[in-house]
C-alpha atoms as a PDB file:
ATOM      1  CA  UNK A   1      43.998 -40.623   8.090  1.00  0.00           C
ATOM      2  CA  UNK A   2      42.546 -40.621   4.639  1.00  0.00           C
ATOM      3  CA  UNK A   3      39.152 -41.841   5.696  1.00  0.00           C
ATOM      4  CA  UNK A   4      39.210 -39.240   8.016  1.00  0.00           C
ATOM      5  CA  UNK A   5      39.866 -36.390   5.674  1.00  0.00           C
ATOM      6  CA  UNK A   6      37.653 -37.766   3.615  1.00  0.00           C
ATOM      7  CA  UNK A   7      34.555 -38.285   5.657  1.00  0.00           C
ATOM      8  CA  UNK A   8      35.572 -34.462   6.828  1.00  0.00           C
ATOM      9  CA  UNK A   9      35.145 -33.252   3.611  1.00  0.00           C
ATOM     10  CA  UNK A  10      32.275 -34.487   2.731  1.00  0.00           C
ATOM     11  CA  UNK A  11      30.532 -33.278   6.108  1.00  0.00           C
ATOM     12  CA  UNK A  12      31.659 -29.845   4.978  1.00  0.00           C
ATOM     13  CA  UNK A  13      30.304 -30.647   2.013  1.00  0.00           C
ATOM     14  CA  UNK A  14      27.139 -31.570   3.133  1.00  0.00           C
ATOM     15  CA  UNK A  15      27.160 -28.137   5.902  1.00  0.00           C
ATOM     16  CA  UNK A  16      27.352 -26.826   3.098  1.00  0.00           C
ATOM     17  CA  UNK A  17      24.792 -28.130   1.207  1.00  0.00           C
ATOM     18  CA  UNK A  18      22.601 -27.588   4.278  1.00  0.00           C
ATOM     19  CA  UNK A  19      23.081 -24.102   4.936  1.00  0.00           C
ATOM     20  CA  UNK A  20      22.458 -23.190   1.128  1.00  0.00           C
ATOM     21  CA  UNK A  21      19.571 -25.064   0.974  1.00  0.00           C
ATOM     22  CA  UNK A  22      18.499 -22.886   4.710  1.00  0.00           C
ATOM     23  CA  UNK A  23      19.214 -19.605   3.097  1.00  0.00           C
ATOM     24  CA  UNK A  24      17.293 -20.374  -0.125  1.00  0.00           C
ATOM     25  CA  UNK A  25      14.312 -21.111   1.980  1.00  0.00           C
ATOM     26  CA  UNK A  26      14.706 -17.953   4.166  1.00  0.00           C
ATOM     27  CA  UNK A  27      15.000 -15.764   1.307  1.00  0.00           C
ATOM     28  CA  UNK A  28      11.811 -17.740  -0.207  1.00  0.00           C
ATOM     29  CA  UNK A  29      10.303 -17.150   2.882  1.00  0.00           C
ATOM     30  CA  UNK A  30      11.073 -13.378   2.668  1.00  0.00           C
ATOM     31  CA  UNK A  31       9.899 -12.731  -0.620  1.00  0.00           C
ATOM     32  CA  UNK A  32       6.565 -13.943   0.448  1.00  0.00           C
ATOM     33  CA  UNK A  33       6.797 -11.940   3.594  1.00  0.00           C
ATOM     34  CA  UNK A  34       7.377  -9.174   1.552  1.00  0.00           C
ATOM     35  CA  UNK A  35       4.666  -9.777  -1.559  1.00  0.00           C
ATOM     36  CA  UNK A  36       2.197 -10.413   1.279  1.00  0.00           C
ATOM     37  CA  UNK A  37       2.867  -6.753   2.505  1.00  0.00           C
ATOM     38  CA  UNK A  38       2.677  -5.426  -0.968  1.00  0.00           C
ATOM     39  CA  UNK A  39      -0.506  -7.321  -1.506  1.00  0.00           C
ATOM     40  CA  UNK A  40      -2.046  -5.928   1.392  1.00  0.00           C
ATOM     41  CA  UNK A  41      -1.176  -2.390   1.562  1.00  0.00           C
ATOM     42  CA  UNK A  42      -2.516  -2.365  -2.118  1.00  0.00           C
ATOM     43  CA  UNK A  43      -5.892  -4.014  -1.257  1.00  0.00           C
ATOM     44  CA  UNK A  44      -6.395  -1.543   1.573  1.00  0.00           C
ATOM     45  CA  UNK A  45      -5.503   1.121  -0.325  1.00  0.00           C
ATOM     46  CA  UNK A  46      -8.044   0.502  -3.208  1.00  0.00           C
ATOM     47  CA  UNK A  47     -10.950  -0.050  -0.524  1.00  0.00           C
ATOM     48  CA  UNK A  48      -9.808   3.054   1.618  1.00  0.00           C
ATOM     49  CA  UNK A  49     -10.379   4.441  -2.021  1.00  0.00           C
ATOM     50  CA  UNK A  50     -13.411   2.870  -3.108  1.00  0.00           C
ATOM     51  CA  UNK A  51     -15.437   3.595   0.668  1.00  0.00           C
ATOM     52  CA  UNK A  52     -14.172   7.471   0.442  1.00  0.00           C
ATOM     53  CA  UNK A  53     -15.505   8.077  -3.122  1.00  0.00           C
ATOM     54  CA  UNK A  54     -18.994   6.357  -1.825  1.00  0.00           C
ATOM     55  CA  UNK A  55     -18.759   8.514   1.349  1.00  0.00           C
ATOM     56  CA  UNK A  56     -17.783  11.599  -0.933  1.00  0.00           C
ATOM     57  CA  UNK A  57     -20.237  10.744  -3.228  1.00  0.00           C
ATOM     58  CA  UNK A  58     -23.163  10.674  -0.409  1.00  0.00           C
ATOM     59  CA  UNK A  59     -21.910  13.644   1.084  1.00  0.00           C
ATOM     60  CA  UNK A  60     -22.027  15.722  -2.424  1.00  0.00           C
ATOM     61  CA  UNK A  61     -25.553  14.671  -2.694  1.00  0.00           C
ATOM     62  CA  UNK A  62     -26.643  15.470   0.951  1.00  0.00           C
ATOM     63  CA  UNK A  63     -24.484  18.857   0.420  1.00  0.00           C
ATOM     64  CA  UNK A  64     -26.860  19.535  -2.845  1.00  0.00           C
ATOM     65  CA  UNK A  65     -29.732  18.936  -1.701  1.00  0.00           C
ATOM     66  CA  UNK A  66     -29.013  20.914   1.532  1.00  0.00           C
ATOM     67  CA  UNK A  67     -28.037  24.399  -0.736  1.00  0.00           C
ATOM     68  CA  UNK A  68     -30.767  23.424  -2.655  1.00  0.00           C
ATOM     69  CA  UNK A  69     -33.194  23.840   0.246  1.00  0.00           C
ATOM     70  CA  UNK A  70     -31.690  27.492   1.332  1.00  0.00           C
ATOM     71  CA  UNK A  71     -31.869  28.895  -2.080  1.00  0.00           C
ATOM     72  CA  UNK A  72     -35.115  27.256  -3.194  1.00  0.00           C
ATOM     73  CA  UNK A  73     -33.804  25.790  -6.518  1.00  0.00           C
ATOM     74  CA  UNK A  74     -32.415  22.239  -6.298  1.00  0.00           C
ATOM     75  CA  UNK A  75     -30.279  23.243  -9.479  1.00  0.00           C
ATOM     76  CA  UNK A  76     -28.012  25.483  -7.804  1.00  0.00           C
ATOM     77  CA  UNK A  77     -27.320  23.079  -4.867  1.00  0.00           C
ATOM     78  CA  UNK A  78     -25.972  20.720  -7.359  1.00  0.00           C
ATOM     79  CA  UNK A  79     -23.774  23.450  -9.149  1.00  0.00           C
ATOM     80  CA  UNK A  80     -22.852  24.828  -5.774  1.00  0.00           C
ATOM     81  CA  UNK A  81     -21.734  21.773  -4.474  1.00  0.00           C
ATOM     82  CA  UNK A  82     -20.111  20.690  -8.757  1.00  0.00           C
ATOM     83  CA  UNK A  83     -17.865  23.625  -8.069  1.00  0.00           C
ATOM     84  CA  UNK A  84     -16.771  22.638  -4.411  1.00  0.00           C
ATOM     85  CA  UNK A  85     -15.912  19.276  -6.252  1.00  0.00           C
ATOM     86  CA  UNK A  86     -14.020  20.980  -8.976  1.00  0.00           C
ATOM     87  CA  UNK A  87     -12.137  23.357  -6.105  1.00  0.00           C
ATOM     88  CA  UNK A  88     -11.543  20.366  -4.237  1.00  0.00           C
ATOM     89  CA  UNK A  89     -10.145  18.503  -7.087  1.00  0.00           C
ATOM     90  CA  UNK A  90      -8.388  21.344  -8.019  1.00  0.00           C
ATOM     91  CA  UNK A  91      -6.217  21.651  -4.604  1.00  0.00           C
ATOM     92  CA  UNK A  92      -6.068  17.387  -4.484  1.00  0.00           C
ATOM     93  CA  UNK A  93      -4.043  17.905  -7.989  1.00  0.00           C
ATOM     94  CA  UNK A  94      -1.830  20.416  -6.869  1.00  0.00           C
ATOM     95  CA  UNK A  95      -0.968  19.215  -3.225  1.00  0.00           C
ATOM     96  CA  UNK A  96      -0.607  15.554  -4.726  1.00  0.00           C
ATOM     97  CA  UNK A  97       2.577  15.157  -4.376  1.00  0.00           C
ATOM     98  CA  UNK A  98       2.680  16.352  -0.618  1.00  0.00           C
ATOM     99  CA  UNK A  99      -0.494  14.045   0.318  1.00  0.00           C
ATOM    100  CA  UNK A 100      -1.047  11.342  -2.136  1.00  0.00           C
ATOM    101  CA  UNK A 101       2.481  10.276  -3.263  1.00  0.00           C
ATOM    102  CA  UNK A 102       4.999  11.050  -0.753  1.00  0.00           C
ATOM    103  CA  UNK A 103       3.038   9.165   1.903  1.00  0.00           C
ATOM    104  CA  UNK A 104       2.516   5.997   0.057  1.00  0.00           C
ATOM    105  CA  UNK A 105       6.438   6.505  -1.335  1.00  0.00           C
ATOM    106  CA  UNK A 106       7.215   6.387   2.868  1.00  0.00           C
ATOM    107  CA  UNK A 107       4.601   3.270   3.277  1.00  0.00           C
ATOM    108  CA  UNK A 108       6.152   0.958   0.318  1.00  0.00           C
ATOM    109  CA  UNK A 109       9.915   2.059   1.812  1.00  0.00           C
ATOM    110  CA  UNK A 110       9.264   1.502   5.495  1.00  0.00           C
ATOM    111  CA  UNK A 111       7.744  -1.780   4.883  1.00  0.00           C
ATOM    112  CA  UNK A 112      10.364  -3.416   1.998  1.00  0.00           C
ATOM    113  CA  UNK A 113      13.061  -1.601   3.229  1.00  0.00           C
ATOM    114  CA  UNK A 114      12.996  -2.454   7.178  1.00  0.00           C
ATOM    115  CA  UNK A 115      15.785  -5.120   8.294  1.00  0.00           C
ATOM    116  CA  UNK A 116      14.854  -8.053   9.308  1.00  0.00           C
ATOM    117  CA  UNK A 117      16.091  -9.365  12.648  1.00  0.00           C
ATOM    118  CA  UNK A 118      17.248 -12.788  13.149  1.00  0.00           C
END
């Protein structure tokens, strides 16, 4: 009977043992599941940022040049198309919160704070 309760307990022991060692790994695994998602969302963001400030950039010049051509001065296509910048700036800094930080606020949560299912 004693070898018995002894070889029990250190089964249990060793279940034990095992399923600590299993939920160390899953969180592990987790964490990397979740870094990976941070990692990712950031590098797209910062491209999605870096191709729309080329595209706006291309787009201010075409605008320019375009106003320059109907007024005949090239200088007031470029001030014509500074000050749609500035307005445009201007309404990006006050809306920010509705369409800059709110939607990235709902990206980070949905991603770090969905449930896993095992």
């Amino acid at each position: 009977m004693k070898n018995t309760v002894s070889e029990d307990y250190k089964s249990f022991i060793g279940d034990v043992n095992h399923f600590i060692s299993l939920k160390r790994r899953l969180l592990t695994l987790k964490g990397i599941d979740k870094s990976s998602k941070f990692f990712t969302i950031i590098i797209l963001i910062v491209l999605m940022m870096v191709m729309f400030s080329f595209i706006t950039l291309l787009l201010t010049f075409a605008l320019a040049y375009f106003i320059g051509e109907l007024t005949g001065n090239i200088v007031w296509g470029f001030l014509c198309s500074a000050a749609i910048n500035i307005i445009l700036l201007i309404c990006f800094y006050l809306l920010r919160k509705k369409i800059i930080t709110d939607p990235i606020i709902r990206t980070f949560s949905k991603h770090f704070l969905e449930e896993y299912e095992d």
